[in-house]
Protein backbone atom coordinates (compact mmCIF):
# COMPACT_ATOMS: atom_id res chain seq x y z
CA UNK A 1 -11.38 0.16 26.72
CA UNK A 2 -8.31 -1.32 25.37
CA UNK A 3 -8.79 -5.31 23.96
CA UNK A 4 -7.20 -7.71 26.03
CA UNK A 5 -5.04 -10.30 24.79
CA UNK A 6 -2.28 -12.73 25.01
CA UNK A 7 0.93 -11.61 23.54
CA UNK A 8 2.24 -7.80 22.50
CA UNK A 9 5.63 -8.09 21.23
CA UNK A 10 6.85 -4.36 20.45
CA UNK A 11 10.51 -4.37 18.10
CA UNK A 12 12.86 -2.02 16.98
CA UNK A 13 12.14 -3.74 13.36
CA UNK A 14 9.50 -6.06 12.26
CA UNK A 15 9.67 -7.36 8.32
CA UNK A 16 6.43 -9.30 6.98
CA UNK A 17 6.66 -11.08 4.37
CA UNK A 18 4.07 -8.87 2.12
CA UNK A 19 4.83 -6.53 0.93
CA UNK A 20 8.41 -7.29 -0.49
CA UNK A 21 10.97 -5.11 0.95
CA UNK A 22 8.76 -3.27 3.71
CA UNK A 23 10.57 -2.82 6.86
CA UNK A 24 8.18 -1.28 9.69
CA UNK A 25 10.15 0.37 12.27
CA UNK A 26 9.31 0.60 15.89
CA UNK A 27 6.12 -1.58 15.28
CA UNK A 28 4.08 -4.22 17.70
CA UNK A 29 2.88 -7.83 16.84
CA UNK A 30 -0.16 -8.09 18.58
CA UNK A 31 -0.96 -12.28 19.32
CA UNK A 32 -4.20 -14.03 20.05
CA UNK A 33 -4.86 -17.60 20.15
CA UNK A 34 -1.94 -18.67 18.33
CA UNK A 35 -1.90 -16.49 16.05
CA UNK A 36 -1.22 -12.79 15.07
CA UNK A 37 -3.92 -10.78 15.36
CA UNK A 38 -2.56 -7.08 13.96
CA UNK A 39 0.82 -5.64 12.76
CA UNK A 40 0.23 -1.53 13.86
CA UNK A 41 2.61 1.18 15.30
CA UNK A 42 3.99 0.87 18.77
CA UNK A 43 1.91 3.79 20.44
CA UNK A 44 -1.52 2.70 18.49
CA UNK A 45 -1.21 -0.89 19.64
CA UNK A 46 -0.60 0.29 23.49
CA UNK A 47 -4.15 2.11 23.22
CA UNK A 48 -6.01 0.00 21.41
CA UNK A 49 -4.76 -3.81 23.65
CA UNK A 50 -4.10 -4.62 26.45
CA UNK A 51 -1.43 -7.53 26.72
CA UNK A 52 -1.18 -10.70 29.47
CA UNK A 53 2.48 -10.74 28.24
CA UNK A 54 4.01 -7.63 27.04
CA UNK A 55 7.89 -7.73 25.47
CA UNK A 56 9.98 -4.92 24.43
CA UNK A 57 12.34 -5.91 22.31
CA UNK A 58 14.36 -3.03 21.07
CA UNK A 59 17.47 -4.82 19.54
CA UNK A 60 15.43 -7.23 17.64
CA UNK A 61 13.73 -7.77 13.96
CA UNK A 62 10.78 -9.85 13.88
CA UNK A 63 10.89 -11.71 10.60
CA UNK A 64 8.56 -14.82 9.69
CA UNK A 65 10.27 -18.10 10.74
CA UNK A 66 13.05 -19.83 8.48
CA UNK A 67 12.25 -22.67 6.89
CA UNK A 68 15.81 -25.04 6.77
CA UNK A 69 15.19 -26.74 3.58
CA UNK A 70 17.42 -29.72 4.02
CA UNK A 71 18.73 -31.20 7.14
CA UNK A 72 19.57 -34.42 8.34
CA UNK A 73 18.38 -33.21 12.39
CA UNK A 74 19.42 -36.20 14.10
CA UNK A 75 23.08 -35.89 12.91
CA UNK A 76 24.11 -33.31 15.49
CA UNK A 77 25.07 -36.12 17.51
CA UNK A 78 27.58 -36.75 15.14
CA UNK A 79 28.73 -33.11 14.76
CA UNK A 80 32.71 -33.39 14.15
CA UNK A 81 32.81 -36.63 13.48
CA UNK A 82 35.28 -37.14 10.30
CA UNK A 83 36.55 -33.55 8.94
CA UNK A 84 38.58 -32.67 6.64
CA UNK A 85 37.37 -35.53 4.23
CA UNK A 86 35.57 -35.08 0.29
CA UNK A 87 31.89 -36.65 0.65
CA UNK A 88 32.51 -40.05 -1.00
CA UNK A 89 35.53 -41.18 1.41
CA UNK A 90 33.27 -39.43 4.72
CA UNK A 91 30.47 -41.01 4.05
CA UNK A 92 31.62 -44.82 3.26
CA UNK A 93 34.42 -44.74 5.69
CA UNK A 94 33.13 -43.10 8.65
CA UNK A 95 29.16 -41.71 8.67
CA UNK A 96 27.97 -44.71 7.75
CA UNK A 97 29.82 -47.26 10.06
CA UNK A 98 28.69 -44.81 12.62
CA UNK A 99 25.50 -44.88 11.85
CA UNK A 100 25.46 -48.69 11.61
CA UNK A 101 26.94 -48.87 15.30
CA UNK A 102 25.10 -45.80 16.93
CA UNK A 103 21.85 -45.21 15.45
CA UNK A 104 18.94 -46.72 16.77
CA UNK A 105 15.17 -44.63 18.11
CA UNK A 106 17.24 -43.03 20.97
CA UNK A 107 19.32 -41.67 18.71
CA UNK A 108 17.27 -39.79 16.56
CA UNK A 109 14.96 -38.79 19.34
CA UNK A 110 17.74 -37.29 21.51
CA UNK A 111 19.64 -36.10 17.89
CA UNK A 112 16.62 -34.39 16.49
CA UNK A 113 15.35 -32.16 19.88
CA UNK A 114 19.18 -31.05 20.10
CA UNK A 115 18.41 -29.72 16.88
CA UNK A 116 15.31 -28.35 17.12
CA UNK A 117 16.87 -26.52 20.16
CA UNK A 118 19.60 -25.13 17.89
CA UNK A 119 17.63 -24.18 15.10
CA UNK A 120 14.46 -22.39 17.42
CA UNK A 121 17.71 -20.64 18.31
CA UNK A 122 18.41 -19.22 14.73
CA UNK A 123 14.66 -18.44 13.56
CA UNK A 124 14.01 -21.75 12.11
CA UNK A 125 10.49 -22.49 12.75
CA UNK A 126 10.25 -25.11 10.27
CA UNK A 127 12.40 -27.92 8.64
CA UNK A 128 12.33 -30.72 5.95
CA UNK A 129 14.15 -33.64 7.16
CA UNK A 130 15.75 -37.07 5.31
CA UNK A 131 16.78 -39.36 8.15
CA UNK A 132 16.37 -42.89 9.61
CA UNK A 133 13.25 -43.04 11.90
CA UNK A 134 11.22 -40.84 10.56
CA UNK A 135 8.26 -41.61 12.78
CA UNK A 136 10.57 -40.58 15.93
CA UNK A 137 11.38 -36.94 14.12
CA UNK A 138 8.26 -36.92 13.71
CA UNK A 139 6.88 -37.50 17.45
CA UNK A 140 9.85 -35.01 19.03
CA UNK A 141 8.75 -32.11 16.18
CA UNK A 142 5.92 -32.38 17.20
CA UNK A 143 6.36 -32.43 20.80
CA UNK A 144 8.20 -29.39 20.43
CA UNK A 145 5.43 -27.80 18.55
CA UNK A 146 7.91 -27.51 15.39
CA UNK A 147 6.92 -27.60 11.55
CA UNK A 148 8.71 -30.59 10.05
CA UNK A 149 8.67 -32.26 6.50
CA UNK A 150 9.93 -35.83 7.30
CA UNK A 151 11.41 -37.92 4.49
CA UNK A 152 10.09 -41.45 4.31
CA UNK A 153 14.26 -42.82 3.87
CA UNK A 154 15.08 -44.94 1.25
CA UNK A 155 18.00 -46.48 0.07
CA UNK A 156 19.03 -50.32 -1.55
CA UNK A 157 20.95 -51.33 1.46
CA UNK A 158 19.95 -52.23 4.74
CA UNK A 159 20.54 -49.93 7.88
CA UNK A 160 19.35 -50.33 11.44
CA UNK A 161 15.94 -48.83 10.22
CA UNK A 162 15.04 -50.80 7.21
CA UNK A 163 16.33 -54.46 5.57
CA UNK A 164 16.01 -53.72 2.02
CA UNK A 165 14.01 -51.20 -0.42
CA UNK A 166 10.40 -52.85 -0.12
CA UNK A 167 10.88 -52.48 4.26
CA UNK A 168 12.13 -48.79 3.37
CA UNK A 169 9.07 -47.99 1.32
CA UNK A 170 6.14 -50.35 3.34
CA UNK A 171 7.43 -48.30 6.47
CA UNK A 172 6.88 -44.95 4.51
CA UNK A 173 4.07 -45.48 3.84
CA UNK A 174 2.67 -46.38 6.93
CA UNK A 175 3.94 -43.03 8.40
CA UNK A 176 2.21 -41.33 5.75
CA UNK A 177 -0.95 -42.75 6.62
CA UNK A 178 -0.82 -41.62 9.94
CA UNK A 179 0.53 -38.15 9.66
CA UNK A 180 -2.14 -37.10 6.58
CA UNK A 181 -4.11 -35.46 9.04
CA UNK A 182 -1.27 -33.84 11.40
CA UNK A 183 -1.09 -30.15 12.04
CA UNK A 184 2.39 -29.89 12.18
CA UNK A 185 4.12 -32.88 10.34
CA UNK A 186 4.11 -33.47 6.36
CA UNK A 187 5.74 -36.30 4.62
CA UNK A 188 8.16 -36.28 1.73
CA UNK A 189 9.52 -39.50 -0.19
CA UNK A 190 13.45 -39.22 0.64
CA UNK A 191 15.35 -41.78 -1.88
CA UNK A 192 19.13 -40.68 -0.62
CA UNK A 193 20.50 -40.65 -4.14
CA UNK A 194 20.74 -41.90 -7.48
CA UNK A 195 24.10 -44.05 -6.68
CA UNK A 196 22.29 -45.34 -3.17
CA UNK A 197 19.05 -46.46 -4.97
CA UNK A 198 18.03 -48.31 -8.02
CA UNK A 199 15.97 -47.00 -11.10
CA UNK A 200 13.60 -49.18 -10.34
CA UNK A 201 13.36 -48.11 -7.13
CA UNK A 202 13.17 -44.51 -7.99
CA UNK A 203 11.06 -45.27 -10.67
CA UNK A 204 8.56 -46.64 -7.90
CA UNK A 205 8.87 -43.63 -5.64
CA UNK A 206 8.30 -41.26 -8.80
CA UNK A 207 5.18 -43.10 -9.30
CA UNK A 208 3.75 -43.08 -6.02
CA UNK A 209 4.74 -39.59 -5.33
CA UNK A 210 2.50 -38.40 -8.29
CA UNK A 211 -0.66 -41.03 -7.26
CA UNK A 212 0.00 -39.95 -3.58
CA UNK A 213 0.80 -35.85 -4.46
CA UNK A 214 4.07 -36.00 -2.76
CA UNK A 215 7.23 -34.36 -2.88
CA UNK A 216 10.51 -36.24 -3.49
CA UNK A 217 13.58 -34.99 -2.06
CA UNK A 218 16.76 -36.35 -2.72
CA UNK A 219 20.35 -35.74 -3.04
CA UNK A 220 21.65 -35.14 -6.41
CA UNK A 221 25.16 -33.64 -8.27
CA UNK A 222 26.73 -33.03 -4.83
CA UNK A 223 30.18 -33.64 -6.26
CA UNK A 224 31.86 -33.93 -9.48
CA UNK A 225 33.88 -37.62 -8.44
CA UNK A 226 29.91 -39.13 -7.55
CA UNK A 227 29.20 -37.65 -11.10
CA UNK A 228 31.54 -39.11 -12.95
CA UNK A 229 31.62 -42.20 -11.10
CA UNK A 230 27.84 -42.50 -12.04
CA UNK A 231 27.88 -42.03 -15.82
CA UNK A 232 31.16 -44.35 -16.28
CA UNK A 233 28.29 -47.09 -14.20
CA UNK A 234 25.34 -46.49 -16.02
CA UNK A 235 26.42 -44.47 -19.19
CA UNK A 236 24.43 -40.68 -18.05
CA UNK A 237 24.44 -38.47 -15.43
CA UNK A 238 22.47 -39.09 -12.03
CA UNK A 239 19.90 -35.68 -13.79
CA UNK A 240 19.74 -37.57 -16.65
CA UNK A 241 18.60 -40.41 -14.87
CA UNK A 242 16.19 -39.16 -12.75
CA UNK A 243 14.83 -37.57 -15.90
CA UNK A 244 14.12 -40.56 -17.63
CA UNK A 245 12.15 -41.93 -14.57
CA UNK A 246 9.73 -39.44 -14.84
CA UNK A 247 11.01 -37.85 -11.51
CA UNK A 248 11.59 -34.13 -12.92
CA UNK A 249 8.71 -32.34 -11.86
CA UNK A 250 7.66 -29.38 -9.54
CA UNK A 251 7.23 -32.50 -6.69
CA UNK A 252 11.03 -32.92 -7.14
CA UNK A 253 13.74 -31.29 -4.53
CA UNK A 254 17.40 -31.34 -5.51
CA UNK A 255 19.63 -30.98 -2.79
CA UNK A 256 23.01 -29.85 -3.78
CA UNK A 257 23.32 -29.67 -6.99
CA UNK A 258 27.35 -28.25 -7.43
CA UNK A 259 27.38 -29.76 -10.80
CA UNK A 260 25.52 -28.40 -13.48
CA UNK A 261 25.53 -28.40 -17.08
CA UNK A 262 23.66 -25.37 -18.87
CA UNK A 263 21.52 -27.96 -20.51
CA UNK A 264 20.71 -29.20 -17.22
CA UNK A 265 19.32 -25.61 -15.79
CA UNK A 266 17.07 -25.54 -18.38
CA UNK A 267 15.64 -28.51 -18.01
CA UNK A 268 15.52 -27.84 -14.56
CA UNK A 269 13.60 -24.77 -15.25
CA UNK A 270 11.15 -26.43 -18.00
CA UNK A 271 10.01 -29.04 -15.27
CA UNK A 272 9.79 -26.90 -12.39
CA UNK A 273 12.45 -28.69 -9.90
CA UNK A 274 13.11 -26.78 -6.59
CA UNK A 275 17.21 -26.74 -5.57
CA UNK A 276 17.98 -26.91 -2.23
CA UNK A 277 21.70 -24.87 -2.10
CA UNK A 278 23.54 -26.14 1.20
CA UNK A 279 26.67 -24.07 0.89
CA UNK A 280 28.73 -24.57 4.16
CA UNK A 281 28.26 -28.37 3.83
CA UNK A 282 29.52 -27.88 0.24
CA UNK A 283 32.71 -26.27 1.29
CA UNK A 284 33.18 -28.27 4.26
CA UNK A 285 33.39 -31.66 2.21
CA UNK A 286 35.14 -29.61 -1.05
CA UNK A 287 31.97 -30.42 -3.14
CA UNK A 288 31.73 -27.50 -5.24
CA UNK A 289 29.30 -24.59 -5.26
CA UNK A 290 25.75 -24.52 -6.64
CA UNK A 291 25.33 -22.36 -9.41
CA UNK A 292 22.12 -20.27 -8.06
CA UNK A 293 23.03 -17.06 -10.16
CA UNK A 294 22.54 -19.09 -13.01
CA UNK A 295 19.80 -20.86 -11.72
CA UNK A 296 17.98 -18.23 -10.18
CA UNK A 297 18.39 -16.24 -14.10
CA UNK A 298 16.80 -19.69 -15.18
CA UNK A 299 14.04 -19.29 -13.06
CA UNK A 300 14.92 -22.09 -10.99
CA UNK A 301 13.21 -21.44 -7.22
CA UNK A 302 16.18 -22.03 -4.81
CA UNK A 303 15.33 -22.38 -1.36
CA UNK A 304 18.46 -22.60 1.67
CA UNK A 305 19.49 -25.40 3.84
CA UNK A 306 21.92 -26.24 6.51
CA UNK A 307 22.58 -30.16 5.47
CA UNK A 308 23.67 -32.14 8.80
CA UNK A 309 25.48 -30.59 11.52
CA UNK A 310 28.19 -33.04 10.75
CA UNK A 311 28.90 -31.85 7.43
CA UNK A 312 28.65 -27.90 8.12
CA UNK A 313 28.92 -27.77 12.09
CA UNK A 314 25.86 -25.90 12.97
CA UNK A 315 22.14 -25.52 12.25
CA UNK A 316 22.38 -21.98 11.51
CA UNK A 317 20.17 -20.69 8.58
CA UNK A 318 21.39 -17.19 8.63
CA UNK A 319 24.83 -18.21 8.68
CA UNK A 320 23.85 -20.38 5.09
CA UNK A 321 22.68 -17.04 4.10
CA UNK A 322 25.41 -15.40 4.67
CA UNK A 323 27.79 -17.78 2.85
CA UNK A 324 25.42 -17.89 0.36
CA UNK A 325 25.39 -14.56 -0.06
C-alpha cells in the first residue's frame, strides 16, 4: 500500500546539492512534514507514495534554494531612484536624503515583503540583510516563513533608526537577544563601512563579534575614489584598516571588494574572509569588478549577491550569476 504523504513534486530535472555535478533527470521530491523525505525516480516514487498534493512539473529544475548574500531588502522601494551616478555622489546626494525623509518601520516592512516576493520569485529562499530596522526585517521574514541574516546597522551618524554609534549598537544587541533562539532569523553585526564608522567603533564590533560568535558584514573596496579618498584620510587602505582591528577573520564578510591588491588576496586567504561579489550593482554605479578568478585561485570562498534593488534594479540571483559568469 503506497505511503501517504503531503507533497510529490515530479521534474523534468532535479540537482541536489551532493553529489557535485549530479543532475537526476525525470526524478520526484517526495515531502513530509516540512521536509523532504526521498529523492527516487518518477515511476518508483508513484508506487511506493501516495501524495495529498501531487505537481508535475516538466519544464522545471528543482535546485536547493539561493541564498542572496547581500541585500539591502527594504530598498526596492527606492528602485530607480538616482541612475546613472558613481556610488559616492548616489549615495550622499540622493539615497541618503531619501532615506532621511522616507524611511521609517513602514518602510522597511512594506520594502522588505516586496522583496521577499521578488526574490521567492527567483529561488532565493534565504537572504543576509544590512538595513535600518532590523527588528521589522526580521518580523516580515519571518512572517513569510523566509531564512534571513539581519545586520544589526551601524554607522557614526544618526539616521531615523539610531542617534549615534552607542544607540546603533545597544539596539543590536537587543535584537540579538531575542532572535538567539529563532528558527528562521540569525543576526550579523553590519558596520556600513570603514569611511561611515570609526576604528573605534569597528574595533568594538570586532570584539563583540568574537565574544558573541558573530559574523560581521560590511562594505569594503567598492570603488577605487572611496579608496583613495580613505588612505589620503587616515594614511592605509580601508583592508588595511580593518586588519589592524583585528576584524580579518573567517566571521568577516566583504561585500564588494572591486579593488584589490595581490597582497590583499592573500591576506584575505590567510584569515579566511568570505567576499560577497555583487556584480550588476558594480556596473550599475561604475565601481569596478571583483576579482573572483583571482580570488577564487587564492582560495578565497566567494558567495553571490544582488546589493539593493536601487543599485542593480532587481532581486534576481540568477541574473548575478549570469553576469557573474
Amino acid at each position: 500500500m503506497p505511503q501517504p504523504i503531503a507533497t510529490l513534486l515530479n521534474a523534468r530535472w532535479i540537482v541536489p546539492v551532493e553529489p557535485e555535478g549530479l543532475i537526476l533527470d525525470h526524478h520526484a521530491l517526495a515531502i513530509q512534514d516540512g521536509r523532504i523525505l526521498a529523492i527516487l525516480p518518477r515511476e518508483e516514487a508513484a508506487a511506493r507514495f501516495s501524495a495529498e498534493l501531487c505537481l508535475n512539473l516538466d519544464r522545471h529544475v528543482l535546485i536547493p534554494g539561493l541564498i542572496n548574500a547581500h541585500t539591502h531588502a527594504s530598498m526596492t522601494l527606492l528602485r530607480g531612484l538616482a541612475d546613472d551616478l558613481p556610488l559616492l555622489s548616489w549615495l550622499r546626494e540622493h539615497i541618503w536624503p531619501a532615506e532621511a525623509r522616507w524611511v521609517n518601520p513602514e518602510f522597511v516592512r512594506d520594502g522588505t515583503r516586496l522583496a521577499i516576493a521578488e526574490m521567492l520569485r527567483g529561488g532565493v529562499t534565504c537572504f543576509n540583510d544590512m538595513y535600518f530596522f532590523p527588528e521589522t526585517t526580521a518580523t516580515v521574514a519571518r512572517e513569510c516563513g523566509m531564512r534571513a541574516c539581519v545586520g544589526l546597522i551601524a554607522l557614526d551618524f544618526p539616521t531615523a533608526y539610531a542617534r549615534n554609534f552607542d544607540e546603533y549598537l545597544n539596539k543590536g544587541l537587543e535584537l540579538h537577544a531575542r532572535l538567539q533562539a529563532d528558527p528562521l532569523v540569525r543576526t550579523a553585526f553590519a558596520p556600513h563601512a570603514p569611511y561611515t564608522v570609526s576604528a573605534p567603533a569597528l574595533e568594538r564590533i570586532g570584539q563583540l563579534a568574537a565574544d558573541l560568535e558573530l559574523p560581521v558584514h560590511i562594505h569594503v573596496h567598492e570603488t577605487a575614489t572611496e579608496v583613495a579618498q580613505f588612505q589620503a584620510q587616515h594614511g592605509c587602505r580601508p583592508l588595511a584598516r580593518l586588519e589592524q582591528l583585528g576584524l580579518l577573520s573567517p566571521r568577516l564578510l566583504a561585500v564588494h571588494m572591486t579593488q584589490l591588491e595581490a597582497a590583499e588576496i592573500e591576506r584575505l586567504a590567510r584569515a579566511g574572509v568570505h567576499v560577497a561579489h555583487c556584480p550588476e550593482s558594480n556596473l550599475k554605479l561604475a565601481s569596478g569588478f571583483c576579482p573572483t578568478a583571482r580570488l577564487d585561485a587564492a582560495g578565497v570562498n566567494v558567495a553571490l549577491g544582488t546589493d539593493g534593488a536601487a543599485s542593480n534594479n532587481d532581486l534576481d540571483l540568477l541574473g548575478e550569476l549570469r553576469t557573474a559568469a
